[in-house]
PDB file of N, CA and C in Angstrom:
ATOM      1  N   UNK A   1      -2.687   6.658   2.807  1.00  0.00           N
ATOM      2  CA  UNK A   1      -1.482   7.334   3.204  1.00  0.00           C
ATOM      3  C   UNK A   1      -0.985   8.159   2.023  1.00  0.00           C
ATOM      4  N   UNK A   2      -0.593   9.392   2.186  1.00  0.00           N
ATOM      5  CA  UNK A   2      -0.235  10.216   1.152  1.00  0.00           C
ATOM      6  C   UNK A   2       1.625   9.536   0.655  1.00  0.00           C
ATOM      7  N   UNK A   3       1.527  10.258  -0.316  1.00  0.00           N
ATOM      8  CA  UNK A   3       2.874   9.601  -0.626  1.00  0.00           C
ATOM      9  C   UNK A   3       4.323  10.377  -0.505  1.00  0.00           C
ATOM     10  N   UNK A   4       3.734  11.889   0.527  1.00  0.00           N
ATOM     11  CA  UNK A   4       4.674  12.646   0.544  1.00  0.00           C
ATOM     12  C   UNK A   4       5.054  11.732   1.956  1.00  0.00           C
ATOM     13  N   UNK A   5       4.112  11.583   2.995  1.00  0.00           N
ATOM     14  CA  UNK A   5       4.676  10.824   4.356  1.00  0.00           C
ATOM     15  C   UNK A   5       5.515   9.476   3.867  1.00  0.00           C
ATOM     16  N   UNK A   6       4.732   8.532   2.627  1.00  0.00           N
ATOM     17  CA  UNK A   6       6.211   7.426   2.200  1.00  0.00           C
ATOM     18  C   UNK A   6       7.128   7.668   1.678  1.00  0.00           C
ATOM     19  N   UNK A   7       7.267   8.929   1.246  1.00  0.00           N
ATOM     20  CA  UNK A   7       8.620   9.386   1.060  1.00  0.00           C
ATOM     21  C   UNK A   7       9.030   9.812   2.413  1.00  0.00           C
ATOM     22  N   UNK A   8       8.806   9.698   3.385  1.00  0.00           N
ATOM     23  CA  UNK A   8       9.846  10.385   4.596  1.00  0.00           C
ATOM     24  C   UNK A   8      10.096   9.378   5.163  1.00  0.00           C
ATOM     25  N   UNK A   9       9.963   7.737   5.209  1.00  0.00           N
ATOM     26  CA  UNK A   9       9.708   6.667   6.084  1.00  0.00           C
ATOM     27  C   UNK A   9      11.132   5.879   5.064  1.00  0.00           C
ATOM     28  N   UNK A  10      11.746   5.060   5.606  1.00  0.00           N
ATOM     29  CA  UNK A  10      12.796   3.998   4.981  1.00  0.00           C
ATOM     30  C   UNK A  10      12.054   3.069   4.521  1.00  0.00           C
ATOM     31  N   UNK A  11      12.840   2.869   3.420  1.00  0.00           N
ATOM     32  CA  UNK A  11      12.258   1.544   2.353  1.00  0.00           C
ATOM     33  C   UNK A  11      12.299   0.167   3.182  1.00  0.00           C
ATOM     34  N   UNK A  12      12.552  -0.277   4.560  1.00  0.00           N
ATOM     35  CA  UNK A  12      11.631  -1.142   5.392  1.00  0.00           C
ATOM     36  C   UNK A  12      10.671  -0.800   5.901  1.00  0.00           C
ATOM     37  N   UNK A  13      10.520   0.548   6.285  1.00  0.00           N
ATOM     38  CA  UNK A  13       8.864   0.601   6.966  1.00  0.00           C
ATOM     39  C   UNK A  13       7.970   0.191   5.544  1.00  0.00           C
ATOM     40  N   UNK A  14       8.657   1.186   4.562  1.00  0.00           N
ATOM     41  CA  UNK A  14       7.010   1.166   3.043  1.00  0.00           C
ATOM     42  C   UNK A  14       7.185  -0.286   3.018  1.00  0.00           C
ATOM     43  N   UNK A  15       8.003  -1.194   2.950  1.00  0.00           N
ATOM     44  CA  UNK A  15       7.372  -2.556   2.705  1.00  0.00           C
ATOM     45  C   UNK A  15       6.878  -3.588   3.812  1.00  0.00           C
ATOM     46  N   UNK A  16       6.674  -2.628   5.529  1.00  0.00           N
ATOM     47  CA  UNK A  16       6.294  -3.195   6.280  1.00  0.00           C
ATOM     48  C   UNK A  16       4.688  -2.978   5.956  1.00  0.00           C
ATOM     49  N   UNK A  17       4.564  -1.951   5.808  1.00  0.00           N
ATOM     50  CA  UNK A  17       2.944  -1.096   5.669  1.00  0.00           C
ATOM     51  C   UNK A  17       2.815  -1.259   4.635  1.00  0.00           C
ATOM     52  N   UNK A  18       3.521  -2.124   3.625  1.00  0.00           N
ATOM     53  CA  UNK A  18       2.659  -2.816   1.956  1.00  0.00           C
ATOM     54  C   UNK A  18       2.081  -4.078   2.446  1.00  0.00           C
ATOM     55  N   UNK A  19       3.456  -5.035   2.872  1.00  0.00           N
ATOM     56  CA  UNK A  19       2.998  -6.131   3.338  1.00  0.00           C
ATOM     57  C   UNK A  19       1.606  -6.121   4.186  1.00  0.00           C
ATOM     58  N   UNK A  20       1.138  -5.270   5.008  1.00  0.00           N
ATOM     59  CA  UNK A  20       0.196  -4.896   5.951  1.00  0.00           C
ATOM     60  C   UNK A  20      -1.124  -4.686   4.953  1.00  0.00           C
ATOM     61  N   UNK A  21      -0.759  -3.544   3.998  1.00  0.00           N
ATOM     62  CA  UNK A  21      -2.385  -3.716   3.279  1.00  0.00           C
ATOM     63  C   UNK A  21      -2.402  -4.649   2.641  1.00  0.00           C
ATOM     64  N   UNK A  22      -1.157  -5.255   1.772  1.00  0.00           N
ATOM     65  CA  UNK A  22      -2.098  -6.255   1.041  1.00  0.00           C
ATOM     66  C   UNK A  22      -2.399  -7.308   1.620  1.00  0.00           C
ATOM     67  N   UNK A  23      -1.889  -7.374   3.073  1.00  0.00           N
ATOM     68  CA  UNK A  23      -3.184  -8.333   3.925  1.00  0.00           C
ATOM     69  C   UNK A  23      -3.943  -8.398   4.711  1.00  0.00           C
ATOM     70  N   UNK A  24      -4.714  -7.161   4.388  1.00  0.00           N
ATOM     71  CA  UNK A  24      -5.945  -6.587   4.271  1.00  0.00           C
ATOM     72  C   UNK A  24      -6.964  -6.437   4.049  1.00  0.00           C
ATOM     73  N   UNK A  25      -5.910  -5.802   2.598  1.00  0.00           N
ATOM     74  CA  UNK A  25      -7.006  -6.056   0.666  1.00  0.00           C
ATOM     75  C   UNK A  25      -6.819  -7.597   0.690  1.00  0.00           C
ATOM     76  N   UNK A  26      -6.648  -8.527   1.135  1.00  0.00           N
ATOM     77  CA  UNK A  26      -7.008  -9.829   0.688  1.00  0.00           C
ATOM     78  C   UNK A  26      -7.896 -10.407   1.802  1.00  0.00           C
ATOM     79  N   UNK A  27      -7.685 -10.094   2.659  1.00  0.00           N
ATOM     80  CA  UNK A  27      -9.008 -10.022   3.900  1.00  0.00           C
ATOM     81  C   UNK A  27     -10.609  -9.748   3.437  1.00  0.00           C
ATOM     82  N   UNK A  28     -10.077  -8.258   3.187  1.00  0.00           N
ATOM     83  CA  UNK A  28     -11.683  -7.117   2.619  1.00  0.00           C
ATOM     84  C   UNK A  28     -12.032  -8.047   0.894  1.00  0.00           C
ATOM     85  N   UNK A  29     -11.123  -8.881  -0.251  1.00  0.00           N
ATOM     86  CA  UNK A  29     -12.183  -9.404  -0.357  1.00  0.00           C
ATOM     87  C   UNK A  29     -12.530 -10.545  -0.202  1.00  0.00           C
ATOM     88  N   UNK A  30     -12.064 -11.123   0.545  1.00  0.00           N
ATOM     89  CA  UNK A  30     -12.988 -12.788   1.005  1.00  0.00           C
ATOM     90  C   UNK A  30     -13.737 -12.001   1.772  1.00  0.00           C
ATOM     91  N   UNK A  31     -14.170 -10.966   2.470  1.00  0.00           N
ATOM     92  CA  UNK A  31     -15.603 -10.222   2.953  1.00  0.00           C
ATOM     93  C   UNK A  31     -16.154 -10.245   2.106  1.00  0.00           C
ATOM     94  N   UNK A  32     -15.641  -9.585   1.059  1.00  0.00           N
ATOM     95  CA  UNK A  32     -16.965  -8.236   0.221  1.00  0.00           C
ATOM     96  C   UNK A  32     -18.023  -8.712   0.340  1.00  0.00           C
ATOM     97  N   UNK A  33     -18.357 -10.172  -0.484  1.00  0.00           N
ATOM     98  CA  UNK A  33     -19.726 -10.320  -0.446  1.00  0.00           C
ATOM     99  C   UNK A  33     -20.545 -10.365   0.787  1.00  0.00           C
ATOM    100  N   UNK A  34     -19.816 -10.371   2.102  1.00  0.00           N
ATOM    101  CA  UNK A  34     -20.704 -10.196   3.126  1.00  0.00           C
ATOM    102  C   UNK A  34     -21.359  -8.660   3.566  1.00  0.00           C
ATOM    103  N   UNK A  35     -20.179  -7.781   3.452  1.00  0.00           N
ATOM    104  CA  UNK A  35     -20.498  -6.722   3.685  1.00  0.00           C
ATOM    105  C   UNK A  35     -20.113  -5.563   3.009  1.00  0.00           C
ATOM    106  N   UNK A  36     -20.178  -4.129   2.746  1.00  0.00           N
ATOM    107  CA  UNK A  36     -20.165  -3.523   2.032  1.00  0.00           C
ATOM    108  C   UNK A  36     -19.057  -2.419   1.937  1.00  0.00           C
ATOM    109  N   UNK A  37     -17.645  -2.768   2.032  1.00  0.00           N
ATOM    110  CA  UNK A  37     -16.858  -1.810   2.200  1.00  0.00           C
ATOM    111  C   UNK A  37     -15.919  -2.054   1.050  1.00  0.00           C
ATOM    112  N   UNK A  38     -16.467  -1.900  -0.216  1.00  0.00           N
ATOM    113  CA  UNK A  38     -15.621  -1.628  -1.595  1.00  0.00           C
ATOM    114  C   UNK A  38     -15.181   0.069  -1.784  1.00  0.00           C
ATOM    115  N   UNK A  39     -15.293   0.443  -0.793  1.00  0.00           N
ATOM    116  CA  UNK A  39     -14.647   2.316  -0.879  1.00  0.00           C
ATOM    117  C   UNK A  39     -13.226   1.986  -0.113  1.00  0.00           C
ATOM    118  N   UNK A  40     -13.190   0.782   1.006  1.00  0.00           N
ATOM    119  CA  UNK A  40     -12.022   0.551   1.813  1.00  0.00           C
ATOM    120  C   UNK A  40     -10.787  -0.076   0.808  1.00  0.00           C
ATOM    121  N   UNK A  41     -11.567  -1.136   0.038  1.00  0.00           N
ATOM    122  CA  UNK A  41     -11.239  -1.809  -1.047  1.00  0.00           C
ATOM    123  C   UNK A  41      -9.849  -1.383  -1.878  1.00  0.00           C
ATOM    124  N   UNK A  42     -10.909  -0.121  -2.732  1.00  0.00           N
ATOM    125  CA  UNK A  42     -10.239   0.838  -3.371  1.00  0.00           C
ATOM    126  C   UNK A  42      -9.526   1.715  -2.610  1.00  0.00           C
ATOM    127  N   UNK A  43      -9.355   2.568  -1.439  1.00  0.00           N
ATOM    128  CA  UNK A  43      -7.969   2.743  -1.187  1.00  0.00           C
ATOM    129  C   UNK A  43      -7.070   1.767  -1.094  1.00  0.00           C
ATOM    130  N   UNK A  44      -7.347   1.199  -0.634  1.00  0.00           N
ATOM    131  CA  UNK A  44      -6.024  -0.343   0.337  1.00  0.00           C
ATOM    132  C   UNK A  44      -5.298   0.125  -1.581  1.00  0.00           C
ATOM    133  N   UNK A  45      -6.213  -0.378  -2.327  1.00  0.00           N
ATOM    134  CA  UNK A  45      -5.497  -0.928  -3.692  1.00  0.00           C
ATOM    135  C   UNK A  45      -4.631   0.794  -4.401  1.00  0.00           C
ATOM    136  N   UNK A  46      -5.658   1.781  -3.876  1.00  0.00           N
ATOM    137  CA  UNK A  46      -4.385   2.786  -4.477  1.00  0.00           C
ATOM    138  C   UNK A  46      -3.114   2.801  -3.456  1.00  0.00           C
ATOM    139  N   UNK A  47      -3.445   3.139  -1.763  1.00  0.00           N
ATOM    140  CA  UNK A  47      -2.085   3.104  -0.943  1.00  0.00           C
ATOM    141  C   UNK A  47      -1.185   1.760  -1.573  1.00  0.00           C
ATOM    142  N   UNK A  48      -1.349   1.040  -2.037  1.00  0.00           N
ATOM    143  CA  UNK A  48      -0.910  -0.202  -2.410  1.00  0.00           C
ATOM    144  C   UNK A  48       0.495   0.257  -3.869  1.00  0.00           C
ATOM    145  N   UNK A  49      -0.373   0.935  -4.646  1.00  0.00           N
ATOM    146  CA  UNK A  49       0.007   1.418  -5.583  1.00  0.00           C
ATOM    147  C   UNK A  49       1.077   2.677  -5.390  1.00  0.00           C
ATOM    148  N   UNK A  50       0.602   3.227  -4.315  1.00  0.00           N
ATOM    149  CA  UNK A  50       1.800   4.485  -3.859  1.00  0.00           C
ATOM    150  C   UNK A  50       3.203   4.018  -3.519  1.00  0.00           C
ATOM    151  N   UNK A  51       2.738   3.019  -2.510  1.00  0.00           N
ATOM    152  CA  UNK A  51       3.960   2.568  -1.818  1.00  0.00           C
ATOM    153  C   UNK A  51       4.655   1.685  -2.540  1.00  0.00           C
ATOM    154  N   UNK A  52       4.265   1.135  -3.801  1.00  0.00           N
ATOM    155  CA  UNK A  52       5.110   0.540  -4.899  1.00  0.00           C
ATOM    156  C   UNK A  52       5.850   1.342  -5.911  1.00  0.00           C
ATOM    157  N   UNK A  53       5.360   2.579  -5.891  1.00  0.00           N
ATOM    158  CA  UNK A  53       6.092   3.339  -7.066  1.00  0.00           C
ATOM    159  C   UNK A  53       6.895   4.435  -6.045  1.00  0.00           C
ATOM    160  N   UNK A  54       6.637   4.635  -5.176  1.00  0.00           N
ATOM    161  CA  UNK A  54       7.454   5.062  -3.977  1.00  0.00           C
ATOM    162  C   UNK A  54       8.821   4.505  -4.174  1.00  0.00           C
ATOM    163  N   UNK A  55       8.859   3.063  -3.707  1.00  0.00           N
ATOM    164  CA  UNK A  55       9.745   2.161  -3.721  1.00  0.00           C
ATOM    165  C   UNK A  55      10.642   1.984  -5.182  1.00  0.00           C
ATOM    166  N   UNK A  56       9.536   1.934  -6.250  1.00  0.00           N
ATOM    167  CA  UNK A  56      10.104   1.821  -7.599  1.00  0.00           C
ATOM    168  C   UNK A  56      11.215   2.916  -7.977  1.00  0.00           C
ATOM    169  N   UNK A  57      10.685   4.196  -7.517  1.00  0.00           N
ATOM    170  CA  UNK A  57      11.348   5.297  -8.115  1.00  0.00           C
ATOM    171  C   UNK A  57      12.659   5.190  -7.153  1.00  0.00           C
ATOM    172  N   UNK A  58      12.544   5.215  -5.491  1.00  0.00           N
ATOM    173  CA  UNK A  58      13.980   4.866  -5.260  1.00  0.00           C
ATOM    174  C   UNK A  58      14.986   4.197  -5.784  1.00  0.00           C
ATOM    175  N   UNK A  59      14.519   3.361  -6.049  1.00  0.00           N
ATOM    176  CA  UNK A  59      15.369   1.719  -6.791  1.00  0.00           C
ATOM    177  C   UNK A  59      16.108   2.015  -8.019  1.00  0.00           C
ATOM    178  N   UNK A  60      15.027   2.991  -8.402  1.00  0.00           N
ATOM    179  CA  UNK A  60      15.587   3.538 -10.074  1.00  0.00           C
ATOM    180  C   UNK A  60      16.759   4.607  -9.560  1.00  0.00           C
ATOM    181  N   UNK A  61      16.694   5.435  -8.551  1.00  0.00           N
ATOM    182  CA  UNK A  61      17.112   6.465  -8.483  1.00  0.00           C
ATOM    183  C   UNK A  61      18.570   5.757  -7.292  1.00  0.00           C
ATOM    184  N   UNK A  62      18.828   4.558  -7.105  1.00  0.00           N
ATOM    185  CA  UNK A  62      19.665   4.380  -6.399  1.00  0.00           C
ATOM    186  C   UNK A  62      19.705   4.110  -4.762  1.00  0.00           C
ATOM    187  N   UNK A  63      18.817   4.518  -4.340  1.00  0.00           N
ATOM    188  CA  UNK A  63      18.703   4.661  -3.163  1.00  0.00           C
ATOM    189  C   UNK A  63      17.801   3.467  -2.395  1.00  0.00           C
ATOM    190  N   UNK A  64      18.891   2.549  -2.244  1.00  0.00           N
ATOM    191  CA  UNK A  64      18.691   1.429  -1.757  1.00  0.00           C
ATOM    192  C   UNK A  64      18.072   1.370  -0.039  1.00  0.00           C
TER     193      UNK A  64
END
């Protein structure tokens, strides 16, 4: 997910759709070793990363 669309969404959806990948990314890796989707991996873990500094910078900036 780009991070211009989590900037247009309220700070309950981004932590509905965080909560959502990171249980995901904790799904994909009790897989990995079965099967081979470490490209899925690595997004989950950057969208992961968007929608935290998304959130971060509001917080800083007030906007609860």
């Amino acid at each position: 997910m780009k991070a211009s669309a989590l900037r247009e969404l309220i700070p309950a959806e981004i932590e509905k759709k965080l909560d959502e990948a990171e249980r995901e990314l904790w799904l994909l890796r009790i897989k990995v070793s079965q099967q081979r989707k470490t490209a899925r991996i690595r997004d989950l873990r950057r969208d992961i990363a968007r929608m935290k500094t998304v959130l971060a910078r509001r917080m800083a900036a007030g906007q609860k």
